[in-house]
Protein backbone atom coordinates (compact mmCIF):
# COMPACT_ATOMS: atom_id res chain seq x y z
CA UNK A 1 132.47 110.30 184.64
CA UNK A 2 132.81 108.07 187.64
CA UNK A 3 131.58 104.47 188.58
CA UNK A 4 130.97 102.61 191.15
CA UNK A 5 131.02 98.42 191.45
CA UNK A 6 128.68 96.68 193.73
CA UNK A 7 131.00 94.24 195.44
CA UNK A 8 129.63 93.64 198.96
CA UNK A 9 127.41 90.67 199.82
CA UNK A 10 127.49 87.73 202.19
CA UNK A 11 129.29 85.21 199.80
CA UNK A 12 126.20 82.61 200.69
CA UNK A 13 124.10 82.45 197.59
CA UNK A 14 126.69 81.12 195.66
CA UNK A 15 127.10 77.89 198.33
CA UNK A 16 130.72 76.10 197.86
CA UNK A 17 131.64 78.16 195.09
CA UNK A 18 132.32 81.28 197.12
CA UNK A 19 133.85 79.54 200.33
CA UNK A 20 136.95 80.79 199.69
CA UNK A 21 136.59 83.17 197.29
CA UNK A 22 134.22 86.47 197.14
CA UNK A 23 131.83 86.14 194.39
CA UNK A 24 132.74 88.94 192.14
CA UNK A 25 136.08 87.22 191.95
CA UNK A 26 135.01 84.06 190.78
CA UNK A 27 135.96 83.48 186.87
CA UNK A 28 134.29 82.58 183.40
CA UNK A 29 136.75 81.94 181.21
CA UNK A 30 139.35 83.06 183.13
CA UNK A 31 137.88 86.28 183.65
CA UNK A 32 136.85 87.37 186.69
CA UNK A 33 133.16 89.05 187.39
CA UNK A 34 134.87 92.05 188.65
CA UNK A 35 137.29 91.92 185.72
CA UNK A 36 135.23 92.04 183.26
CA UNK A 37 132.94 94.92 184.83
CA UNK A 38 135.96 97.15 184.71
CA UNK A 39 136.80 96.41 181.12
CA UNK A 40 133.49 97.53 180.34
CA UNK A 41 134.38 100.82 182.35
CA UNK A 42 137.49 101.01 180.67
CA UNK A 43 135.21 101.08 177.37
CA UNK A 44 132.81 103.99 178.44
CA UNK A 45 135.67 105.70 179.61
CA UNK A 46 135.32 105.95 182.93
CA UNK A 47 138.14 108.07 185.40
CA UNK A 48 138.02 106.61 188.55
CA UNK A 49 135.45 103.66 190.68
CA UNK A 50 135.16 103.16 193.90
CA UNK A 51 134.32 99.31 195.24
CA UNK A 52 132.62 98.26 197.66
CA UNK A 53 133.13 94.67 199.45
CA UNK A 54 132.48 92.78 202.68
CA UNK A 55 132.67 89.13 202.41
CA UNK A 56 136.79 88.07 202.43
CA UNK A 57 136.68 91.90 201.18
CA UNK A 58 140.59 91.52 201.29
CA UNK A 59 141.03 89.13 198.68
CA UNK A 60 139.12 92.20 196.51
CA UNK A 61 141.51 95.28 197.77
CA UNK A 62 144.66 93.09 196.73
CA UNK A 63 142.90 92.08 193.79
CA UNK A 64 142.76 95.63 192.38
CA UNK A 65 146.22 97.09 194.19
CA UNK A 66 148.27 97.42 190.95
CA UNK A 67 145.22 97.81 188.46
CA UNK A 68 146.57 101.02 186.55
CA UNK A 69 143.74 101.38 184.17
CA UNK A 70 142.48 104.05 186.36
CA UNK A 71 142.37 105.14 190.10
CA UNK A 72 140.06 102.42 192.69
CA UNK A 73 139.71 102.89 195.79
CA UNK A 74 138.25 99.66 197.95
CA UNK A 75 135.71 100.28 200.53
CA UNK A 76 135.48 97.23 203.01
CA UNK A 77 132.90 96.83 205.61
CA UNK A 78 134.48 94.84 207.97
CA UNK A 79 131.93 94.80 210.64
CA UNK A 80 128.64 95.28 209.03
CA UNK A 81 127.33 95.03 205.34
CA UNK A 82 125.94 98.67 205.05
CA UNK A 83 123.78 97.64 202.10
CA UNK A 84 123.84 99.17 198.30
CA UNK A 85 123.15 102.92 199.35
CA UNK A 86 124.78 102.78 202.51
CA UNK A 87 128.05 101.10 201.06
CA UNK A 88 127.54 103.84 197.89
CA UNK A 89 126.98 106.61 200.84
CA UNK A 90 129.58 105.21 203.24
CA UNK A 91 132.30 105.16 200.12
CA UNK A 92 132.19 108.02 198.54
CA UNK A 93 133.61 111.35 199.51
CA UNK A 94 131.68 113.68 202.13
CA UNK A 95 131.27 116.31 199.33
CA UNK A 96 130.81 114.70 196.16
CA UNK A 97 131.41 116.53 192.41
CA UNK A 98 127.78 117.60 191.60
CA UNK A 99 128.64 115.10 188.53
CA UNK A 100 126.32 111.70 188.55
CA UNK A 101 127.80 108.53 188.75
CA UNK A 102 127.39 104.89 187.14
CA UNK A 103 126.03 101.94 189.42
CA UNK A 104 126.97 98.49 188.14
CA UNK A 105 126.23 95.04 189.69
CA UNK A 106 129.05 92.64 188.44
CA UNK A 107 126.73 89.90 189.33
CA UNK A 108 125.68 90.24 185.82
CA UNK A 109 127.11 90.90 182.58
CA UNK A 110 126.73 92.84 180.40
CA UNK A 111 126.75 92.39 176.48
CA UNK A 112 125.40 96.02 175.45
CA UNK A 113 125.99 96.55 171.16
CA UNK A 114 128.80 98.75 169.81
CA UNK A 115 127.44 101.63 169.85
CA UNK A 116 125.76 102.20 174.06
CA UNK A 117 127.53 104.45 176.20
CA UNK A 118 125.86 105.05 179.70
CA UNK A 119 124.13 108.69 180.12
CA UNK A 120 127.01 110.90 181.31
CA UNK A 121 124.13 113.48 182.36
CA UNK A 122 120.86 113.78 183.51
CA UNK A 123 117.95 115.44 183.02
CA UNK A 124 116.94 118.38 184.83
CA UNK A 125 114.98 117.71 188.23
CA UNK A 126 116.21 113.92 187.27
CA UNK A 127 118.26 112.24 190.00
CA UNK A 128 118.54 108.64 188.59
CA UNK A 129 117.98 107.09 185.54
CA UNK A 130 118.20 102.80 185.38
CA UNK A 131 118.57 100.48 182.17
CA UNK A 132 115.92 98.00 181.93
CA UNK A 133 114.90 95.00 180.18
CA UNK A 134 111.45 92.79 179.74
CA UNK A 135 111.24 90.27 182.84
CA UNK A 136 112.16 86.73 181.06
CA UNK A 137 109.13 84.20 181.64
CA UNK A 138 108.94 83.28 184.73
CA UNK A 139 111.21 85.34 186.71
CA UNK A 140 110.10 86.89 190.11
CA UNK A 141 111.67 90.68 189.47
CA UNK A 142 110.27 93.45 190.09
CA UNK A 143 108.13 95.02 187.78
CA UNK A 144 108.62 98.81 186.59
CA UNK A 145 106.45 100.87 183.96
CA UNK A 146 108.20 103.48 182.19
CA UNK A 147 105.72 106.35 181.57
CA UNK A 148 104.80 108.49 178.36
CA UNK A 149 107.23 111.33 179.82
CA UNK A 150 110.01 108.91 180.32
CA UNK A 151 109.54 108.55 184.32
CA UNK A 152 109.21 105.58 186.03
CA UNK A 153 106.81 103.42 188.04
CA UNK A 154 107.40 100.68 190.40
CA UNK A 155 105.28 97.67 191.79
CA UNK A 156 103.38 97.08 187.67
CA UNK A 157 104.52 97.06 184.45
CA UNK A 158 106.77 94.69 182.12
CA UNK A 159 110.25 95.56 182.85
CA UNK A 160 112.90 95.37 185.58
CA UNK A 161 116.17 96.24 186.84
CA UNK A 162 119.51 95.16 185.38
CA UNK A 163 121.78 96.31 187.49
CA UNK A 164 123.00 99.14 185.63
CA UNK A 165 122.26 103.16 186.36
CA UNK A 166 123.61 106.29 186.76
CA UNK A 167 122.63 108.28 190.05
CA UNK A 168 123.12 111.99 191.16
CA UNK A 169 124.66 110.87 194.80
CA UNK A 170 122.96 113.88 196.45
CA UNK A 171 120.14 111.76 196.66
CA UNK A 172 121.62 109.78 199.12
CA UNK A 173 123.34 112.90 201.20
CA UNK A 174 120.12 112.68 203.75
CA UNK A 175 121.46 109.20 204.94
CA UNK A 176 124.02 108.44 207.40
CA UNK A 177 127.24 106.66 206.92
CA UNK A 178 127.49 103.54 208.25
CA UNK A 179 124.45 103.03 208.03
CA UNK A 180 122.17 100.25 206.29
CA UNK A 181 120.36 101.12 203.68
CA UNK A 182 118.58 99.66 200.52
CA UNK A 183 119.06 101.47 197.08
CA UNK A 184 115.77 100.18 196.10
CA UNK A 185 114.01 102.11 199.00
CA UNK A 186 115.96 105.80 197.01
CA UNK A 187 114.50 104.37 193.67
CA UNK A 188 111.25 104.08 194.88
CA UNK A 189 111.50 107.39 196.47
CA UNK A 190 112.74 109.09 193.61
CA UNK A 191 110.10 107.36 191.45
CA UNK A 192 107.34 109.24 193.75
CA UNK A 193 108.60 112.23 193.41
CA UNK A 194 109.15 111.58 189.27
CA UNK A 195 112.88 112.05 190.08
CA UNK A 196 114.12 108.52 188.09
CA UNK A 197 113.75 107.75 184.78
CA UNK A 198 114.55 104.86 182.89
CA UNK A 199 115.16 103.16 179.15
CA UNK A 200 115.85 99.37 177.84
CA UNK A 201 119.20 98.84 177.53
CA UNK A 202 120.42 97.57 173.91
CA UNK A 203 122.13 94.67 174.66
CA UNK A 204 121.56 91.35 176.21
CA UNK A 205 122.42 90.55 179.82
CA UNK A 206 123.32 87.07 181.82
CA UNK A 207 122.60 86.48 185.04
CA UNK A 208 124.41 84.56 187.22
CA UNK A 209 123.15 85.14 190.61
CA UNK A 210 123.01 81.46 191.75
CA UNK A 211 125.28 78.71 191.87
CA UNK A 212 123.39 76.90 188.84
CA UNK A 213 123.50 79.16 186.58
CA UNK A 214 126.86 79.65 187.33
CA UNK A 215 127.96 76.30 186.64
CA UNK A 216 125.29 76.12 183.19
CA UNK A 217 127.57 78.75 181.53
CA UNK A 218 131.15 77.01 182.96
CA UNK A 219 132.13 75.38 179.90
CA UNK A 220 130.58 77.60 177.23
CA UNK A 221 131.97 80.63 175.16
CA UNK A 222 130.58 83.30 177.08
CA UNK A 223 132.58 86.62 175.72
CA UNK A 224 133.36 85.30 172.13
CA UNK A 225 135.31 87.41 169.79
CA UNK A 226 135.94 89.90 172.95
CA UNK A 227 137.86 87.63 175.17
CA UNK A 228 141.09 88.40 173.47
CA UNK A 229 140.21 92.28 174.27
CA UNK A 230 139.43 91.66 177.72
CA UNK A 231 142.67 90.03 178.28
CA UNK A 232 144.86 92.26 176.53
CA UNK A 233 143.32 95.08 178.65
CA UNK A 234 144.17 93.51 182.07
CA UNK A 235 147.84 92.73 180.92
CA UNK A 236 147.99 96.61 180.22
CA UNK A 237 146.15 96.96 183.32
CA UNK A 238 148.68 94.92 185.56
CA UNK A 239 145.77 92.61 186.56
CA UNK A 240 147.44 89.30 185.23
């Protein structure tokens, strides 16, 4: 199976923090967001990702240049930010391998338990399928239902979106490169048709999407007993 990492944004949410540095490159406990996303790939044995970046998208490509964990390619978008399925579209190859693909946001991490491994397959007439988690008090997300058959429903319901899916990409072959587009509009699509399905993911998540949180989980032990793994697989990896 193959991944691909969200990198591209406008480095602004994260205010001083990302001046200099793109956000997925920004470290917690000396780990990197983007680090630490491909260690988890490492783990469900993924073969090859593809990245996506735009702000100082540079600093990414020669971030990654001797990674030999597996094969990355870097997809910048110098001129315009192309969106989630319009970087996804833009990236990957005209023709794709019929085979879906996992989506992951490194804006979050990820703490699934031992034993989760992403769907490597979907189910027939299925073209996505998301990992999901109740909406914490007093968060603004947007809300999904997941139906009796397994099928999802957008706009009600007690769930949302981690940040984490695996997508047949020949739902997005009816856009245009280089083009803008929003993967939530294809979700939504899908969901009318009853083309994306969804389950809660078995694990706990942290998000650190703003510069507050950021700095609220600075000085604590974020990856525990797993920090020595994560390191020992990006000295294999050439990353340090």
């Amino acid at each position: 199976m193959n991944a691909f990492v969200l990198a591209a944004g406008f480095g602004k949410r994260m205010g001083s923090l990302t001046q200099n540095t793109p956000k997925p490159l920004l470290e917690i406990q000396s780990i990197t967001l983007l680090d630490y996303a491909l260690y988890l790939l490492h783990i469900w044995k993924i073969q090859k990702v593809w990245i996506n970046a735009h702000y100082l998208g540079e600093q990414i490509l020669n971030h990654v240049k001797n990674f030999t964990g597996f094969p990355i390619e870097v997809s910048i978008e110098k001129d315009k930010i192309l969106g989630t399925a319009g970087g996804i579209r833009t990236a990957l190859p005209e023709n794709p391998d019929s085979e879906p693909i996992l989506l992951i946001n490194p804006d979050t991490l990820f703490f699934p338990n031992s034993e989760f491994t992403p769907k490597h397959s979907l189910a027939k007439g299925i073209k996505i399928h998301l990992y999901l988690l109740p909406i914490p008090e007093g968060e603004n997300y947007t809300k999904i239902s997941i139906r009796k058959n397994g099928t999802l429903e957008f706009g009600k319901g007690e769930f949302y979106y981690i940040g984490l899916s695996v997508i047949d990409p020949s739902c997005l072959s009816n856009l245009e490169k280089n083009h803008f587009y929003d993967l939530s509009d294809t979700f939504r699509e899908c969901a009318n048709k009853g083309e994306i399905t969804g389950e809660i993911f078995p694990g706990e998540v942290l998000d650190l999407g703003t510069k507050e949180l950021w700095e609220s989980y600075l000085n604590k032990d974020v990856f525990g007993s797993n920090l020595t793994k994560i390191k020992s697989f990006l000295s294999r990896s050439n990353m340090t």
